[in-house]
C-alpha atoms as a PDB file:
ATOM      1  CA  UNK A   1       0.000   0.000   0.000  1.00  0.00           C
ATOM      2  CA  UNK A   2       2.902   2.201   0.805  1.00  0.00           C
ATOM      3  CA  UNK A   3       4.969   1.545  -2.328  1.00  0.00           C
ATOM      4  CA  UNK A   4       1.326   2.340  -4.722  1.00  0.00           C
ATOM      5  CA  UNK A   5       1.428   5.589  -2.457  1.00  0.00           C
ATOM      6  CA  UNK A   6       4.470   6.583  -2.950  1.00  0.00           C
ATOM      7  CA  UNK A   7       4.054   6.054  -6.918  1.00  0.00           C
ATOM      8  CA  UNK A   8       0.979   8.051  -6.900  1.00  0.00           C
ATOM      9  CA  UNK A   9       2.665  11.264  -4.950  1.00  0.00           C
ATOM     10  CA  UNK A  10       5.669  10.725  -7.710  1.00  0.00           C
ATOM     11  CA  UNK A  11       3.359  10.974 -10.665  1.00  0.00           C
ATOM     12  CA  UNK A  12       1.246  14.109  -8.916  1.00  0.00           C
ATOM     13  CA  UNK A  13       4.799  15.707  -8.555  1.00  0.00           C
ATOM     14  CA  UNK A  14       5.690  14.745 -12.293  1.00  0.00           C
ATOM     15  CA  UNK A  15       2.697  16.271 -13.662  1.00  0.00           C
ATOM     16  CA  UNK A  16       2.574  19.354 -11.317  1.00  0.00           C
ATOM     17  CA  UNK A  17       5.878  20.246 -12.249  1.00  0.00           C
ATOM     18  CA  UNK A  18       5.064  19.482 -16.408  1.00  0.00           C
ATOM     19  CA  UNK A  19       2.419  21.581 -15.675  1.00  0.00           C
ATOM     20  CA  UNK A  20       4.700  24.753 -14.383  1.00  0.00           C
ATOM     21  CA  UNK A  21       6.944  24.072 -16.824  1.00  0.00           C
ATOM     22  CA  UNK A  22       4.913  24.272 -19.646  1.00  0.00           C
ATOM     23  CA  UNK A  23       2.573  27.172 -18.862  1.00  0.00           C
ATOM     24  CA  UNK A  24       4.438  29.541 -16.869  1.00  0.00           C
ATOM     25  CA  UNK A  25       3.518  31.658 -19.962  1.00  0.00           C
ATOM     26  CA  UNK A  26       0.388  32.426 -21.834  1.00  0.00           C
ATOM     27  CA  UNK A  27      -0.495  34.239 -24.441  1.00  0.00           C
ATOM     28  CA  UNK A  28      -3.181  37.253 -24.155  1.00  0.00           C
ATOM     29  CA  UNK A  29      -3.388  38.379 -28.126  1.00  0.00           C
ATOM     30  CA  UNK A  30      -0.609  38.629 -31.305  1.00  0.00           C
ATOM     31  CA  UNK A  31      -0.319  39.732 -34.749  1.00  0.00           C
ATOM     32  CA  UNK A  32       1.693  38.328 -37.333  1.00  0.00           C
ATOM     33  CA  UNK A  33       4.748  39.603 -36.090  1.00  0.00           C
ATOM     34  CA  UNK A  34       4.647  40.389 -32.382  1.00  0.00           C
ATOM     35  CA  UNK A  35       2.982  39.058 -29.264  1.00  0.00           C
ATOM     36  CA  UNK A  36       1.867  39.506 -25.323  1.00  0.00           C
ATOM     37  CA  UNK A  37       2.439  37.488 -23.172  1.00  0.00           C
ATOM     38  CA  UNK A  38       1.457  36.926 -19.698  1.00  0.00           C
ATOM     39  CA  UNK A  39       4.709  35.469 -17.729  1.00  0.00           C
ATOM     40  CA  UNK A  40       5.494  34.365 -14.352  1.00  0.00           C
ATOM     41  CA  UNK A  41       7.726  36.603 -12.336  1.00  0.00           C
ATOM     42  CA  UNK A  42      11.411  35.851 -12.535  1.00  0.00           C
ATOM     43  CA  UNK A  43      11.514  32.816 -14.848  1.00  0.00           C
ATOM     44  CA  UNK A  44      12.158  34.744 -17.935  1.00  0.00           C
ATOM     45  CA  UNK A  45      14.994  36.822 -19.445  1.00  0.00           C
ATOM     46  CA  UNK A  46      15.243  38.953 -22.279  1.00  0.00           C
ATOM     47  CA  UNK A  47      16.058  37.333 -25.488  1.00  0.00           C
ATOM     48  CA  UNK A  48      14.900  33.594 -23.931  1.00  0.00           C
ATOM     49  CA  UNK A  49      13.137  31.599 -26.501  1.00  0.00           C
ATOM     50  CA  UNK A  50       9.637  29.792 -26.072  1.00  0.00           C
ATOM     51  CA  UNK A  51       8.241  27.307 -28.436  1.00  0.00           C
ATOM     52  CA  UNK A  52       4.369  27.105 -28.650  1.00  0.00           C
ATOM     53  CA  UNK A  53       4.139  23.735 -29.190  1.00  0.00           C
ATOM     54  CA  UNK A  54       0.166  21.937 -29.854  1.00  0.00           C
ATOM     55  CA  UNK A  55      -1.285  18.781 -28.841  1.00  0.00           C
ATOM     56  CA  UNK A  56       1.085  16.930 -30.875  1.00  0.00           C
ATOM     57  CA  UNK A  57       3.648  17.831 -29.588  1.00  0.00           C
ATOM     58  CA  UNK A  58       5.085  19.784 -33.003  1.00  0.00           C
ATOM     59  CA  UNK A  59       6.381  22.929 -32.164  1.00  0.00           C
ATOM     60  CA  UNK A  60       4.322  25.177 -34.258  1.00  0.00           C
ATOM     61  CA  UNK A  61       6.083  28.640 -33.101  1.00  0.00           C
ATOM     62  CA  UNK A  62       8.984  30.035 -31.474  1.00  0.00           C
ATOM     63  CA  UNK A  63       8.573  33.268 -29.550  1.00  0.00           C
ATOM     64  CA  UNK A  64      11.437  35.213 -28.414  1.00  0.00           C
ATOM     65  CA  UNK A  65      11.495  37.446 -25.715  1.00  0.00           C
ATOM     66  CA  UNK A  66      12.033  41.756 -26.475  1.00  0.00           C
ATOM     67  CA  UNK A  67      10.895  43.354 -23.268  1.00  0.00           C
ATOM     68  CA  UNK A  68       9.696  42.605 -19.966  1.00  0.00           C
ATOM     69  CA  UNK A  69       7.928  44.505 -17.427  1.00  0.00           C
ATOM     70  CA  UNK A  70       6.508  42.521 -14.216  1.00  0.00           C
ATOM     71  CA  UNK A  71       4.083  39.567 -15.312  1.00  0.00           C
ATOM     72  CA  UNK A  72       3.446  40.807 -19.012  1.00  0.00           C
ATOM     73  CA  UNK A  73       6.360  40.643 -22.088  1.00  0.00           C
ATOM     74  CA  UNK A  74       6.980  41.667 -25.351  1.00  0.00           C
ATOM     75  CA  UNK A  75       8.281  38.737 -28.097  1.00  0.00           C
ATOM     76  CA  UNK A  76       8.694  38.443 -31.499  1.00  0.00           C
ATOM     77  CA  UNK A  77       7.876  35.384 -33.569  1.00  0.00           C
ATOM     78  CA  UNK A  78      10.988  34.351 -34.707  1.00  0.00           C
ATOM     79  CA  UNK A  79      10.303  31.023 -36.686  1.00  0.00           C
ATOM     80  CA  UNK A  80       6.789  29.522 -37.547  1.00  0.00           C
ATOM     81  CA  UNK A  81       3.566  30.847 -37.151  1.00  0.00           C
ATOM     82  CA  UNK A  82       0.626  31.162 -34.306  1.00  0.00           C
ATOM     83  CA  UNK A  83      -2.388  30.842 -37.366  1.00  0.00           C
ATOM     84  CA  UNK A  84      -2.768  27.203 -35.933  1.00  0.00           C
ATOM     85  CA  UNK A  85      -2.226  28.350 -32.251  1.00  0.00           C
ATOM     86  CA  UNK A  86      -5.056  27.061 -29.752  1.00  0.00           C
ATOM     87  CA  UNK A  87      -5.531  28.300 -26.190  1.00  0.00           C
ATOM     88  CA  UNK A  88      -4.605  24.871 -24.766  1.00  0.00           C
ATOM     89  CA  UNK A  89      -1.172  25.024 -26.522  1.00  0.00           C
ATOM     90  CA  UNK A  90       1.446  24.523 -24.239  1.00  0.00           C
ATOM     91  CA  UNK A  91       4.377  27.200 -24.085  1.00  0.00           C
ATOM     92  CA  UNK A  92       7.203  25.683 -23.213  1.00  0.00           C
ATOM     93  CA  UNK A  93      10.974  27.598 -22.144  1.00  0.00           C
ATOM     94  CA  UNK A  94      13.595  26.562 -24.883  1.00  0.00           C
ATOM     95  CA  UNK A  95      16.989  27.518 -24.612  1.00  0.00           C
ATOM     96  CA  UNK A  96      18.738  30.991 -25.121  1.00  0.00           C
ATOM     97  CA  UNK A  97      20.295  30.711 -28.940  1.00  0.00           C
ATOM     98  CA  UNK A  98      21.386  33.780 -30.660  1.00  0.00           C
ATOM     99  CA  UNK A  99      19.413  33.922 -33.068  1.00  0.00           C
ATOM    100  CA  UNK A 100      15.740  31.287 -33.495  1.00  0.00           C
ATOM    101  CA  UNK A 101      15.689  31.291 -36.842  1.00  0.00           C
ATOM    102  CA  UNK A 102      19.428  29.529 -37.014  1.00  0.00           C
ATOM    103  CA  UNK A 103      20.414  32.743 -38.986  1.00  0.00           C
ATOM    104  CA  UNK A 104      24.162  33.537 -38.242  1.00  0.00           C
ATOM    105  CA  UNK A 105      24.320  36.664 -36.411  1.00  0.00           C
ATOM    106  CA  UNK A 106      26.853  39.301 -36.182  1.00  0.00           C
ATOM    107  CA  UNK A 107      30.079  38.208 -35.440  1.00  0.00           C
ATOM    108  CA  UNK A 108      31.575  38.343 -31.598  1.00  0.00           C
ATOM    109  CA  UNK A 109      33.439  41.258 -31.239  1.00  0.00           C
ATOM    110  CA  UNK A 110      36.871  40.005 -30.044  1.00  0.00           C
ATOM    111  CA  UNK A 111      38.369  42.599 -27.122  1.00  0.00           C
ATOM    112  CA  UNK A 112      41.708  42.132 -28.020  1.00  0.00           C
ATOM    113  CA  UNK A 113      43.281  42.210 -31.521  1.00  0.00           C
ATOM    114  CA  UNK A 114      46.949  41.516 -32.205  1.00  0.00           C
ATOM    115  CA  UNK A 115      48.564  40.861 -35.320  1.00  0.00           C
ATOM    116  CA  UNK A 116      51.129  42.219 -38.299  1.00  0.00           C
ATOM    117  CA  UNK A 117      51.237  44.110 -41.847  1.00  0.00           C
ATOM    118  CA  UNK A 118      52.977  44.478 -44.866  1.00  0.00           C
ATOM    119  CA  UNK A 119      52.797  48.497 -46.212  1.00  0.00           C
ATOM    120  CA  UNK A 120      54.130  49.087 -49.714  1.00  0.00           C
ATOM    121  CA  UNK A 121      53.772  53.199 -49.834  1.00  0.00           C
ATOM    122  CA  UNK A 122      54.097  55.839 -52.223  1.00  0.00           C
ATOM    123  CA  UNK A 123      56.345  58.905 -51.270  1.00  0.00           C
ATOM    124  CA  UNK A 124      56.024  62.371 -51.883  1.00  0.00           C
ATOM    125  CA  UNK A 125      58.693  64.510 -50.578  1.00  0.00           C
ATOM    126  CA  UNK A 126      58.871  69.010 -51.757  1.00  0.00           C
ATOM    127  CA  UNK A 127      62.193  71.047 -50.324  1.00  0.00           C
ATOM    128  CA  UNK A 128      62.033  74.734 -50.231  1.00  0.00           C
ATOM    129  CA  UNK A 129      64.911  75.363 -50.083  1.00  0.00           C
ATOM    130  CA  UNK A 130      64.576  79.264 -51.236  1.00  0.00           C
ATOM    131  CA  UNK A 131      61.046  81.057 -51.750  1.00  0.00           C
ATOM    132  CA  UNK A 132      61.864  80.699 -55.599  1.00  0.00           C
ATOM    133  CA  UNK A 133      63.244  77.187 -55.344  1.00  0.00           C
ATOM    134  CA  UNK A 134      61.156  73.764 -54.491  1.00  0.00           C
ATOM    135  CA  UNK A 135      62.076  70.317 -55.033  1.00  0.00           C
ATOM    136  CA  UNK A 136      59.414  67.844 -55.985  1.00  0.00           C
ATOM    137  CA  UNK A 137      60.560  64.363 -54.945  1.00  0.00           C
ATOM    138  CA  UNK A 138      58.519  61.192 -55.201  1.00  0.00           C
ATOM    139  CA  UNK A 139      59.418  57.216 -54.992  1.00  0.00           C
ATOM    140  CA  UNK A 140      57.927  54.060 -53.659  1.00  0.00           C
ATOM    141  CA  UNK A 141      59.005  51.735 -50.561  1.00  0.00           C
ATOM    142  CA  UNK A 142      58.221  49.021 -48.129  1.00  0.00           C
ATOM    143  CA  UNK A 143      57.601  48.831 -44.396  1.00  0.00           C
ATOM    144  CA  UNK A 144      56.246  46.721 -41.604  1.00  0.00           C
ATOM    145  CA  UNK A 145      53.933  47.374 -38.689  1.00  0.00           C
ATOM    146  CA  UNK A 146      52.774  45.441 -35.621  1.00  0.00           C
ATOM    147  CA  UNK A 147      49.146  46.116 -34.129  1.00  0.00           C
ATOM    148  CA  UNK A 148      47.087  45.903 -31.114  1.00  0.00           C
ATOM    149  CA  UNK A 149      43.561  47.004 -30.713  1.00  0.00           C
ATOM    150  CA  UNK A 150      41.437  47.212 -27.751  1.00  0.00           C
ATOM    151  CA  UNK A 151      37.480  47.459 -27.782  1.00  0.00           C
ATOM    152  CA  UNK A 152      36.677  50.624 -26.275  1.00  0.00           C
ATOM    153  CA  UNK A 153      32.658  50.214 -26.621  1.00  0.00           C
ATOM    154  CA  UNK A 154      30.610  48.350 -28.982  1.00  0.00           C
ATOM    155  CA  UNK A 155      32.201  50.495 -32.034  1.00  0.00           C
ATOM    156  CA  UNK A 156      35.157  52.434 -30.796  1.00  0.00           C
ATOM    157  CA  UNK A 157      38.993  51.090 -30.816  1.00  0.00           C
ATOM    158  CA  UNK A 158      41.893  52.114 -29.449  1.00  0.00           C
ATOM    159  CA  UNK A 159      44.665  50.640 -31.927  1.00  0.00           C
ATOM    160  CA  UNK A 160      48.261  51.160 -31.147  1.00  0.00           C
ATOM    161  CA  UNK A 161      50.930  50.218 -33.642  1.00  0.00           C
ATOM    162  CA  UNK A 162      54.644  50.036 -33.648  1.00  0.00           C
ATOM    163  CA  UNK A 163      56.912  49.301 -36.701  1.00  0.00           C
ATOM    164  CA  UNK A 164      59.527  50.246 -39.367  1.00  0.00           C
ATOM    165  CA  UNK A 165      58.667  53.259 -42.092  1.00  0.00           C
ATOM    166  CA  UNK A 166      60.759  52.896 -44.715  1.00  0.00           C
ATOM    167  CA  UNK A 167      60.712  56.961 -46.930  1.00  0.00           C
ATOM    168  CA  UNK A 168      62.079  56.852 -50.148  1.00  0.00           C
ATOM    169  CA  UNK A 169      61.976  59.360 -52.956  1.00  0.00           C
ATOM    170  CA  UNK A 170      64.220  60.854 -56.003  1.00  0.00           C
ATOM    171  CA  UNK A 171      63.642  64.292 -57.670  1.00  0.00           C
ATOM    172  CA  UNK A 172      65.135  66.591 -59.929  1.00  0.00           C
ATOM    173  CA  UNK A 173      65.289  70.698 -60.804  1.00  0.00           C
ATOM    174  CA  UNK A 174      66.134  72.719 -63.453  1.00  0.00           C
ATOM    175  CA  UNK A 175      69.088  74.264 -61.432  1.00  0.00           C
ATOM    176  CA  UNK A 176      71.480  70.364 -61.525  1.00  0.00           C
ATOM    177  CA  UNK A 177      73.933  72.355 -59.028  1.00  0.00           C
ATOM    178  CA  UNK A 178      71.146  72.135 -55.899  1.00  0.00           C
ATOM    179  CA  UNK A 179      72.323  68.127 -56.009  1.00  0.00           C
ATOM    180  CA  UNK A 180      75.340  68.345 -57.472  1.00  0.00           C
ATOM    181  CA  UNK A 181      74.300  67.820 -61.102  1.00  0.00           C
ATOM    182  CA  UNK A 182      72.708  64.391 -59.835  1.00  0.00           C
ATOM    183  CA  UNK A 183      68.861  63.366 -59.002  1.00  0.00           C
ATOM    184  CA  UNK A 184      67.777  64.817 -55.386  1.00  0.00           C
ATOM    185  CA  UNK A 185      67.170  61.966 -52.858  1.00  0.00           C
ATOM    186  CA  UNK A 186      65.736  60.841 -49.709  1.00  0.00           C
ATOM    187  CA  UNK A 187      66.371  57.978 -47.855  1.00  0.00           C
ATOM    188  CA  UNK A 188      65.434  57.530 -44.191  1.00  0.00           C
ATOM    189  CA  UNK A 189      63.954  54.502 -41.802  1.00  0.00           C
ATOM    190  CA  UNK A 190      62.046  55.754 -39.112  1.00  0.00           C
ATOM    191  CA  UNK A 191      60.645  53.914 -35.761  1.00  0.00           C
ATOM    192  CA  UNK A 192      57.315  54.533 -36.154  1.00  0.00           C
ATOM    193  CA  UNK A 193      55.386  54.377 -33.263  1.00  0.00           C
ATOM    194  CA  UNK A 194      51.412  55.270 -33.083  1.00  0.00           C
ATOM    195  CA  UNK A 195      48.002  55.622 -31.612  1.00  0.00           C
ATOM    196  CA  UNK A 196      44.592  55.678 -33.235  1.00  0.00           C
ATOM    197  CA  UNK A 197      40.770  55.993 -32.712  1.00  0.00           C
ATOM    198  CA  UNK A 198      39.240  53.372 -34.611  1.00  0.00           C
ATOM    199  CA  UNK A 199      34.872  53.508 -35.506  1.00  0.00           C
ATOM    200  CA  UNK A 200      34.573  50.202 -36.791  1.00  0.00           C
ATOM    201  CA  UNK A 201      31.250  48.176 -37.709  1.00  0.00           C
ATOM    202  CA  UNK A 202      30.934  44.231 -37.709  1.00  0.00           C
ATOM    203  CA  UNK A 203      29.437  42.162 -39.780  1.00  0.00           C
ATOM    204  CA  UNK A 204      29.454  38.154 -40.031  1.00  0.00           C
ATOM    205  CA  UNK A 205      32.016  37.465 -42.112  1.00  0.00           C
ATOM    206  CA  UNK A 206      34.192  41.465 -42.090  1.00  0.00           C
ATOM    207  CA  UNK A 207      34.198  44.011 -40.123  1.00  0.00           C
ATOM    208  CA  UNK A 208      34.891  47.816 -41.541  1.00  0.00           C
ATOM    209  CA  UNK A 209      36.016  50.807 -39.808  1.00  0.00           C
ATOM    210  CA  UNK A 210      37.936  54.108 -40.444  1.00  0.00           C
ATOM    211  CA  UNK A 211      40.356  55.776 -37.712  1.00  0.00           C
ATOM    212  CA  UNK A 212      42.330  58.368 -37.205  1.00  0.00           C
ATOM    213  CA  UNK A 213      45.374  59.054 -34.957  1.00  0.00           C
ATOM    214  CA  UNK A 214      49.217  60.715 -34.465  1.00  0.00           C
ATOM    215  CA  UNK A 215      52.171  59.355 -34.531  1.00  0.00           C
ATOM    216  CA  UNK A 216      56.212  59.566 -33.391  1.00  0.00           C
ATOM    217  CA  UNK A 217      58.940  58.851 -35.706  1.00  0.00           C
ATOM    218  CA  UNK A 218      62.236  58.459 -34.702  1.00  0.00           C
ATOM    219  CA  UNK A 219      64.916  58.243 -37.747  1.00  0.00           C
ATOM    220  CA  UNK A 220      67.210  55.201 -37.368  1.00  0.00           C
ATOM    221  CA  UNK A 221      68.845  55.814 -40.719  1.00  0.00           C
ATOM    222  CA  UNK A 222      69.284  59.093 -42.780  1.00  0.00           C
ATOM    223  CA  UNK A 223      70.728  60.146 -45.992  1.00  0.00           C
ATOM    224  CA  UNK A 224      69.983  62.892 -48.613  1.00  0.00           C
ATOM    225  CA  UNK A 225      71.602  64.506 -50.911  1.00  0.00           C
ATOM    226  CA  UNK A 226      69.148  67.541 -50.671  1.00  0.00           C
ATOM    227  CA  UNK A 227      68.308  67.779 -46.853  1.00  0.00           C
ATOM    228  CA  UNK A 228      71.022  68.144 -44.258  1.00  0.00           C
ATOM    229  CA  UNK A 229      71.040  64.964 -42.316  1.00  0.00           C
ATOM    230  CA  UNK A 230      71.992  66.076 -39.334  1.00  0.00           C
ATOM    231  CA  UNK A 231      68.856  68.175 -38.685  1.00  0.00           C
ATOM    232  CA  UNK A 232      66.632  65.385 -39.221  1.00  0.00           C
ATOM    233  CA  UNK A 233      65.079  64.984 -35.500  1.00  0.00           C
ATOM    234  CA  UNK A 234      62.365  62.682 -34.000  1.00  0.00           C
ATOM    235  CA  UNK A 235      59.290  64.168 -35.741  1.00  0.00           C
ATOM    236  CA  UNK A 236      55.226  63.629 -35.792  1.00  0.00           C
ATOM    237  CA  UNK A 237      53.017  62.576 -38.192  1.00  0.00           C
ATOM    238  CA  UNK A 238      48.784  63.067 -38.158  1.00  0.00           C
ATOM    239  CA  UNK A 239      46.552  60.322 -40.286  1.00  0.00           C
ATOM    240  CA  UNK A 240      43.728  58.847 -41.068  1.00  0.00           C
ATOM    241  CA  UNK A 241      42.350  55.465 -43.023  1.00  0.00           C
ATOM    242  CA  UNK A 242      39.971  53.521 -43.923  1.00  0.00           C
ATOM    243  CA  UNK A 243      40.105  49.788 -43.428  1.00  0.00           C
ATOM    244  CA  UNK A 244      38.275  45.923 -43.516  1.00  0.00           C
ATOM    245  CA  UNK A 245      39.218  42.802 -41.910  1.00  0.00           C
ATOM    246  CA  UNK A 246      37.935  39.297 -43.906  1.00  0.00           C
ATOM    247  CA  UNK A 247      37.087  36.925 -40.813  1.00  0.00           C
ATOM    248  CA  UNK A 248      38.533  33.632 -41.499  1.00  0.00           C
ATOM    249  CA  UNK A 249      37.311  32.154 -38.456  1.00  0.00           C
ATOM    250  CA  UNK A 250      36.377  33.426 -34.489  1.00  0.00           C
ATOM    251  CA  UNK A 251      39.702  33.911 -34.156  1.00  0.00           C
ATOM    252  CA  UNK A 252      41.732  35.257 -37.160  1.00  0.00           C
ATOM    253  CA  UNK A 253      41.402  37.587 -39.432  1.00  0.00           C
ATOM    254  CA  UNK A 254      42.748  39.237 -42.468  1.00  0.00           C
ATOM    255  CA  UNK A 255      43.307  43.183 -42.351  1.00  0.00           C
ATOM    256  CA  UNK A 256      43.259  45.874 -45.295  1.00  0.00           C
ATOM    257  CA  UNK A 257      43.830  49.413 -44.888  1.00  0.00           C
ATOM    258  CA  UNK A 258      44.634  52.694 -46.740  1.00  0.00           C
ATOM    259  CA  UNK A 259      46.367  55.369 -44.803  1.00  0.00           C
ATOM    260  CA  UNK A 260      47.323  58.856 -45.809  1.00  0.00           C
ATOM    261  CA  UNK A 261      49.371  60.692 -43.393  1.00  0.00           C
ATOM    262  CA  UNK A 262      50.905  63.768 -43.120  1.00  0.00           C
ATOM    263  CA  UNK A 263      54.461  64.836 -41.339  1.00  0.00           C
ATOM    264  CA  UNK A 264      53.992  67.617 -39.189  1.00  0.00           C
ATOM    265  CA  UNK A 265      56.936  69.878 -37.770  1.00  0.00           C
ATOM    266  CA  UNK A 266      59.065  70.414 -40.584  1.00  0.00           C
ATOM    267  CA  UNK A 267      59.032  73.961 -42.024  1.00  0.00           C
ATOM    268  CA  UNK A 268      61.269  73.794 -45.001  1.00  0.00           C
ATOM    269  CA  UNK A 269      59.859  70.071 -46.143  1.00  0.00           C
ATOM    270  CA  UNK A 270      56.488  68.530 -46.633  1.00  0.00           C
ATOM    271  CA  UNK A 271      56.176  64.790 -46.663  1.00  0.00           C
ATOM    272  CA  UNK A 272      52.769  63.262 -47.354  1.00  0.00           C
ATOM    273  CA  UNK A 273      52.229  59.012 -47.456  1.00  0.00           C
ATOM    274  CA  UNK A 274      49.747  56.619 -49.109  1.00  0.00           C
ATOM    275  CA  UNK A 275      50.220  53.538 -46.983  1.00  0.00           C
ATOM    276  CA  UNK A 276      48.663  50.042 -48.437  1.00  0.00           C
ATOM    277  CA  UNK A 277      48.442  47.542 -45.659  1.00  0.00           C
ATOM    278  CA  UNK A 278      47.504  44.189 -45.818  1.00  0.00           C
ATOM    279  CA  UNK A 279      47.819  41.812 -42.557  1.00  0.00           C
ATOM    280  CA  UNK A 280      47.357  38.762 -40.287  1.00  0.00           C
ATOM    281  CA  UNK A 281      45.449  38.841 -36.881  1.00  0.00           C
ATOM    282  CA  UNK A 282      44.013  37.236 -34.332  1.00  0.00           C
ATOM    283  CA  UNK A 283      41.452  38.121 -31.606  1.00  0.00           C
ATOM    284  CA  UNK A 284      40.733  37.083 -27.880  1.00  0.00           C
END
């Protein structure tokens, strides 16, 4: 007598808590693409998922959660439709997915970013040497650049970058004595060293952004023709690009950017650069 007692309470407890599970929501009225619910306190979250399922058992709807405030929410339906949906169909808490409808969502923005780039760059070097006198000096080169961004907010960067700027550019003027009757050169490496602000948007599969920033150049190597070498000092540079990263997985990434920057504190010389770079990276 005992043990058919015991089995009894069991299958009250079973079907009492079926029975909680299954309609600790119902719904009050919907339209195609919304719907109110009425909700138990503190069982749901925004964004949960609930599948309307009908006496079947075939789940005929799933609802996911927009807003909540105290025993009513706000869903959307997010995969089937409620045209078939009677008031005895159970509504049953599925579990939190990204997206219902098994779409791929945005991409998870990674916090950290690390990772290295190529930059073949065109060169454009003018001298004043006199108020009637200007050199015009232009060339191409190759440098190298390590990166690390950190995620600010949802769209803001901070990206700071360290690497080697290679400056290379020939030139000529009417009057051959300025370079001793030979072409007018440049030739410098600088350690280029730089911070930027970064507005970037993400999608699945890239992610585009355009930044801006200044930068510190210290010259590790100098020679000219045209320029006296020995006044060539640590100087700054101001720039801006505009950039997208492939996603090859979670995790890596390929980078593209054009950059046009600008040397700042030189008053007889104006150098301007059109950086290409193209890059490796990974995220965390």
């Amino acid at each position: 007598m005992n043990k058919k007692r015991s089995k009894y309470f069991i299958f009250l407890f079973l079907v009492f808590s079926f029975h909680s599970r299954s309609f600790c929501a119902e719904i009050l009225r919907f339209n195609k693409t919304s719907v109110l619910l009425s909700i138990e306190e503190n069982i749901f979250e925004q964004n949960d998922l609930i599948d309307v399922k009908n006496k079947k058992n075939e789940t005929i709807a799933v609802l996911k959660i927009t807003q909540i405030k105290k025993k009513r929410a706000l869903a959307q339906i997010s995969k089937g439709s409620l045209v078939e949906w009677r008031k005895n169909d159970q509504l049953i808490k599925s579990k939190k997915l990204e997206r219902a409808d098994n779409k791929p969502d945005k991409k998870t923005k990674s916090v950290f970013k690390f990772g290295g780039s190529v930059i073949p760059t065109q060169n454009s070097v003018v001298t004043n040497l006199t108020s009637a006198t200007a050199v015009s000096m232009n060339g191409s080169s190759y440098s190298g650049e390590l990166f690390f961004d950190y995620a600010l907010l949802s769209q803001f960067e901070v990206s700071a970058r360290l690497g080697l700027n290679r400056l290379s550019a020939t030139g000529a003027t009417a009057n051959g004595g300025i370079c001793n009757a030979q072409s007018c050169f440049v030739s410098m490496d600088y350690l280029d060293s730089s911070l930027a602000l970064k507005y970037t948007k993400s999608y699945t599969k890239f992610e585009l952004w355009s930044d801006l920033g200044l930068g510190f150049l210290l010259p590790i190597q100098k020679d000219s023709n045209i320029l006296t070498t020995a006044d060539i000092n640590t100087t700054q540079k101001f720039f801006l690009g505009l950039g997208a990263a492939y996603n090859l997985s979670n995790n890596y990434f390929v980078p593209v950017e054009l950059e046009y920057s600008i040397f700042l504190n030189s008053q007889i010389t104006q150098i301007n650069q059109l950086r290409f770079k193209l890059g490796f990276g990974f995220g965390l």
